[in-house]
C-alpha atoms as a PDB file:
ATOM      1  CA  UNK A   1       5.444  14.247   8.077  1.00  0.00           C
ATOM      2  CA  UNK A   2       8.386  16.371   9.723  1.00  0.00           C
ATOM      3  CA  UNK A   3       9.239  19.289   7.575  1.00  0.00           C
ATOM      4  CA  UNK A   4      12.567  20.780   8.416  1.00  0.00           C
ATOM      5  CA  UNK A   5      13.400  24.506   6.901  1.00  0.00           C
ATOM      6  CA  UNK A   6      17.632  25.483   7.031  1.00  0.00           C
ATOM      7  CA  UNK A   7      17.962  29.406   6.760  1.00  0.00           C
ATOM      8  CA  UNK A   8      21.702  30.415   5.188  1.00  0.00           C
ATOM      9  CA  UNK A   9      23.273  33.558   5.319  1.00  0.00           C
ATOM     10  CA  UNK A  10      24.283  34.885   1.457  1.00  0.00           C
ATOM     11  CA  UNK A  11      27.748  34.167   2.883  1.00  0.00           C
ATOM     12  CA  UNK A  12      26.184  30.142   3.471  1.00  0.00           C
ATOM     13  CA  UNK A  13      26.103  30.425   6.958  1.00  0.00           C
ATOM     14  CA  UNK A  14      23.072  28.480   8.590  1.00  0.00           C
ATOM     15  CA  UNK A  15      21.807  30.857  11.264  1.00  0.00           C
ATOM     16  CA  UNK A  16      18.577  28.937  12.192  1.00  0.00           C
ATOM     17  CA  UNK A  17      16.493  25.357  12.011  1.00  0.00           C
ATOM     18  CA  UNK A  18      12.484  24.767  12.416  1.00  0.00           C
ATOM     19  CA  UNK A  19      11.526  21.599  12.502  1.00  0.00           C
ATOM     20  CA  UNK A  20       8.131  20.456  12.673  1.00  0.00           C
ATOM     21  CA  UNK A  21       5.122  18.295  12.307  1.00  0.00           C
ATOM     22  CA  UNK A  22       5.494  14.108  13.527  1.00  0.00           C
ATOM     23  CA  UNK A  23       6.751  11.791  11.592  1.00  0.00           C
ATOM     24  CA  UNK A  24       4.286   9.077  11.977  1.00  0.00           C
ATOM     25  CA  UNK A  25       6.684   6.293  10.707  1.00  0.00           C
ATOM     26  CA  UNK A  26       5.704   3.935  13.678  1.00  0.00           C
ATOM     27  CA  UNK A  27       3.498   3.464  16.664  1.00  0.00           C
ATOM     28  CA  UNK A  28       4.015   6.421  19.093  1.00  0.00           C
ATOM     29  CA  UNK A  29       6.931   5.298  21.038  1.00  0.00           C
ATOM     30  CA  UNK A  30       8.442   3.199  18.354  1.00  0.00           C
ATOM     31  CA  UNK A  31       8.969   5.875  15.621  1.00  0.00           C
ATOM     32  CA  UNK A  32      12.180   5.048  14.431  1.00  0.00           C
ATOM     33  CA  UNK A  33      12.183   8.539  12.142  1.00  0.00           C
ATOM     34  CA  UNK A  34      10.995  11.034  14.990  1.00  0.00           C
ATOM     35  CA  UNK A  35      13.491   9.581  17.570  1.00  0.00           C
ATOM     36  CA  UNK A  36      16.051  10.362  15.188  1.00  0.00           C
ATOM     37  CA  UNK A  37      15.543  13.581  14.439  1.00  0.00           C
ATOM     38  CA  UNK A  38      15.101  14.495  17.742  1.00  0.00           C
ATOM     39  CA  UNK A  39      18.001  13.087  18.724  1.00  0.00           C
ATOM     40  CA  UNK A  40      20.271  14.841  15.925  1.00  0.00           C
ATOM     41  CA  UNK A  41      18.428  18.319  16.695  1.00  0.00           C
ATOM     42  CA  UNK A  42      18.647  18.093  20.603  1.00  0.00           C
ATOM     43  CA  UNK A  43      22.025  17.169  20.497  1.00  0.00           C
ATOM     44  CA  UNK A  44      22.892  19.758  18.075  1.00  0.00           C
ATOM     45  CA  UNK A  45      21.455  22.395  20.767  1.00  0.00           C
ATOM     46  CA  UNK A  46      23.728  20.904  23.676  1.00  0.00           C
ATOM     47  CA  UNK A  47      26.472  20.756  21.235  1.00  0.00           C
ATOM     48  CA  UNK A  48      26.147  25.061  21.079  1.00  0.00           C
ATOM     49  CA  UNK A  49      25.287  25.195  24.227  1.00  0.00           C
ATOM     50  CA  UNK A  50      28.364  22.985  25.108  1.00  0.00           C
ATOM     51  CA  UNK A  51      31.260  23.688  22.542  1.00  0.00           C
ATOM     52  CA  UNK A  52      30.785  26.740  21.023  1.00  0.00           C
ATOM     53  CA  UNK A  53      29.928  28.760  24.636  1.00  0.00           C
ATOM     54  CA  UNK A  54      26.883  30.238  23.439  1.00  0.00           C
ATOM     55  CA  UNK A  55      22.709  29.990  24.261  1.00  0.00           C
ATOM     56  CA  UNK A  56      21.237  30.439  21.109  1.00  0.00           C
ATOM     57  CA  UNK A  57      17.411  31.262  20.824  1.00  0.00           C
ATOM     58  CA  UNK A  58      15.490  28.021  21.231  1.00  0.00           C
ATOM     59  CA  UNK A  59      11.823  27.574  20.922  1.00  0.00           C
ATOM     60  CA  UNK A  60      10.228  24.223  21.683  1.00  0.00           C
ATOM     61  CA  UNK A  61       6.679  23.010  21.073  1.00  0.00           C
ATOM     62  CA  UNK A  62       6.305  19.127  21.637  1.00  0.00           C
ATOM     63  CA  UNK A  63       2.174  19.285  21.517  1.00  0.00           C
ATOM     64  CA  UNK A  64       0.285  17.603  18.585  1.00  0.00           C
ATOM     65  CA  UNK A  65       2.711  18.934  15.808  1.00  0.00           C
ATOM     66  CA  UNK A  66       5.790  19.207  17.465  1.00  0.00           C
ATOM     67  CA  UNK A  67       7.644  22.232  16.674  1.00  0.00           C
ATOM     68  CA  UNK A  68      11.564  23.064  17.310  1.00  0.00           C
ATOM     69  CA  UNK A  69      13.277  26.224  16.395  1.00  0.00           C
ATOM     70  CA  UNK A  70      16.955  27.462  16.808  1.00  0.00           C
ATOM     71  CA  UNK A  71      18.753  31.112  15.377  1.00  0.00           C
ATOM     72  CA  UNK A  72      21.845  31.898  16.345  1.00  0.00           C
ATOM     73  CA  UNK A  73      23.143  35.370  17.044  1.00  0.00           C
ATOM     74  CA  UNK A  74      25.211  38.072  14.859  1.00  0.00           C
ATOM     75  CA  UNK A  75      27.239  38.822  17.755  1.00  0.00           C
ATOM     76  CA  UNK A  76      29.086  35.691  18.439  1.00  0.00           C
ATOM     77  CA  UNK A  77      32.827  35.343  18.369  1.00  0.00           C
ATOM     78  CA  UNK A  78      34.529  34.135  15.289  1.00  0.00           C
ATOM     79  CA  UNK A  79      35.100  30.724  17.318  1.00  0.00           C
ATOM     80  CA  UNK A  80      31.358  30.547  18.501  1.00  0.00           C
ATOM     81  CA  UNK A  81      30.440  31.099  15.071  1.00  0.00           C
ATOM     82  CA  UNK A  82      32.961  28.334  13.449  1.00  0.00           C
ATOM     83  CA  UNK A  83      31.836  25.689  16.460  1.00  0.00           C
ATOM     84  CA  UNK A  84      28.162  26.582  15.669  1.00  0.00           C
ATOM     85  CA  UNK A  85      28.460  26.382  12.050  1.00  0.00           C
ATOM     86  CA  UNK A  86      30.151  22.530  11.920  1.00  0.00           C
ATOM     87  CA  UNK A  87      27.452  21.770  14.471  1.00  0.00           C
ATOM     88  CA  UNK A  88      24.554  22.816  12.685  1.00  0.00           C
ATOM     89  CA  UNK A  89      26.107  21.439   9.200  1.00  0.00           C
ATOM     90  CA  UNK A  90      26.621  18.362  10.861  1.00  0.00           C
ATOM     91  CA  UNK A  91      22.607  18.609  11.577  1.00  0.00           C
ATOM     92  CA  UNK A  92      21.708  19.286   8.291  1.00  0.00           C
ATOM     93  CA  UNK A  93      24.156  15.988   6.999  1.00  0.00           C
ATOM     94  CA  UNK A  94      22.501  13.821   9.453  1.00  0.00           C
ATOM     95  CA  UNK A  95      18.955  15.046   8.401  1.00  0.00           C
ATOM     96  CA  UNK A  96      19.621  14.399   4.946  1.00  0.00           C
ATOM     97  CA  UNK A  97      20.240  11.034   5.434  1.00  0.00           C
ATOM     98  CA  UNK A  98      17.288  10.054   6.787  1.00  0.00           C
ATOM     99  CA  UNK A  99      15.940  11.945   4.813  1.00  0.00           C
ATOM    100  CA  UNK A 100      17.015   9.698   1.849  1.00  0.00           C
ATOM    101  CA  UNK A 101      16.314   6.442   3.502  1.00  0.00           C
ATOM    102  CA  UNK A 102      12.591   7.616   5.018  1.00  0.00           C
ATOM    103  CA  UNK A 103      11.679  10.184   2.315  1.00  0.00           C
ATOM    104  CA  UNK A 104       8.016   9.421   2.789  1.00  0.00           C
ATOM    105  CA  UNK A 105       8.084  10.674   6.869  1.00  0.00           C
ATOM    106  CA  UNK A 106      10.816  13.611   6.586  1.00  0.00           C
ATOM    107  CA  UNK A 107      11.222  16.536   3.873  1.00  0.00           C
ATOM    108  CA  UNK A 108      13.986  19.235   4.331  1.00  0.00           C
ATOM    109  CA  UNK A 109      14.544  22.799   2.537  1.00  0.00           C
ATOM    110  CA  UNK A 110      17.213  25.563   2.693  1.00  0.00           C
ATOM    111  CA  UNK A 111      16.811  28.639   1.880  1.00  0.00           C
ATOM    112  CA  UNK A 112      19.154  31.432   1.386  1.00  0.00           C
ATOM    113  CA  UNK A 113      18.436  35.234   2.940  1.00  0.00           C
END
C-alpha cells in the first residue's frame, strides 16, 4: 500500500509530502495506482522547480518500498510560496481521488504543525 503523509502549517500551508510504500494494484509495470501517483508527485516537483523558481528539498528512494519526500523552505518569496502552495494542493486533490476510487492500494493523512 502507498501511504502518503501532507504536513500544514497552523496557517494551512502544506510545507512537505512523503510518500511511500508500492501500491501493488497490478503486475510490476502495469500498476495503474503507482504510475499515478508518481506521475502527480513528480510532476508536482517540476512544477516548483518550474513555476514557482524554487528547488525545494527532495529526497528519493525508489528501492523495495519506494520512498519520496518534498519540504519547502520558509524563505521563499510571497510568489514562490503562492505557486508552490496551488501546486502542492493540486497534489493533494489529485491524490485524493485515487484515493477514493483505489482505497484498498493508497491511504493519505494531513497533519497540522
Amino acid at each position: 500500500m502507498i501511504e502518503g503523509t501532507f504536513k500544514r502549517q497552523a496557517d494551512g500551508k502544506i510545507v512537505s509530502f512523503e510518500l511511500s510504500g508500492h501500491a501493488n494494484s497490478g503486475p510490476h509495470g502495469s500498476d495503474i495506482v503507482c504510475a499515478g501517483v508518481s506521475a502527480l508527485a513528480f510532476s508536482t516537483i517540476n512544477g516548483v522547480e518550474a513555476l514557482a523558481g524554487f528547488t525545494p528539498i527532495v529526497e528519493i528512494d525508489m528501492t523495495e518500498q519506494g520512498y519520496l519526500y518534498l519540504e519547502t523552505y520558509d524563505d521563499i518569496t510571497d510568489e514562490q510560496s503562492l505557486k508552490s502552495q496551488l501546486l502542492l494542493e493540486n497534489l493533494l486533490l489529485g491524490l485524493q481521488g485515487l484515493e477514493q476510487e483505489y482505497s484498498d492500494y493508497i491511504s493519505l493523512k494531513t497533519l497540522t504543525k
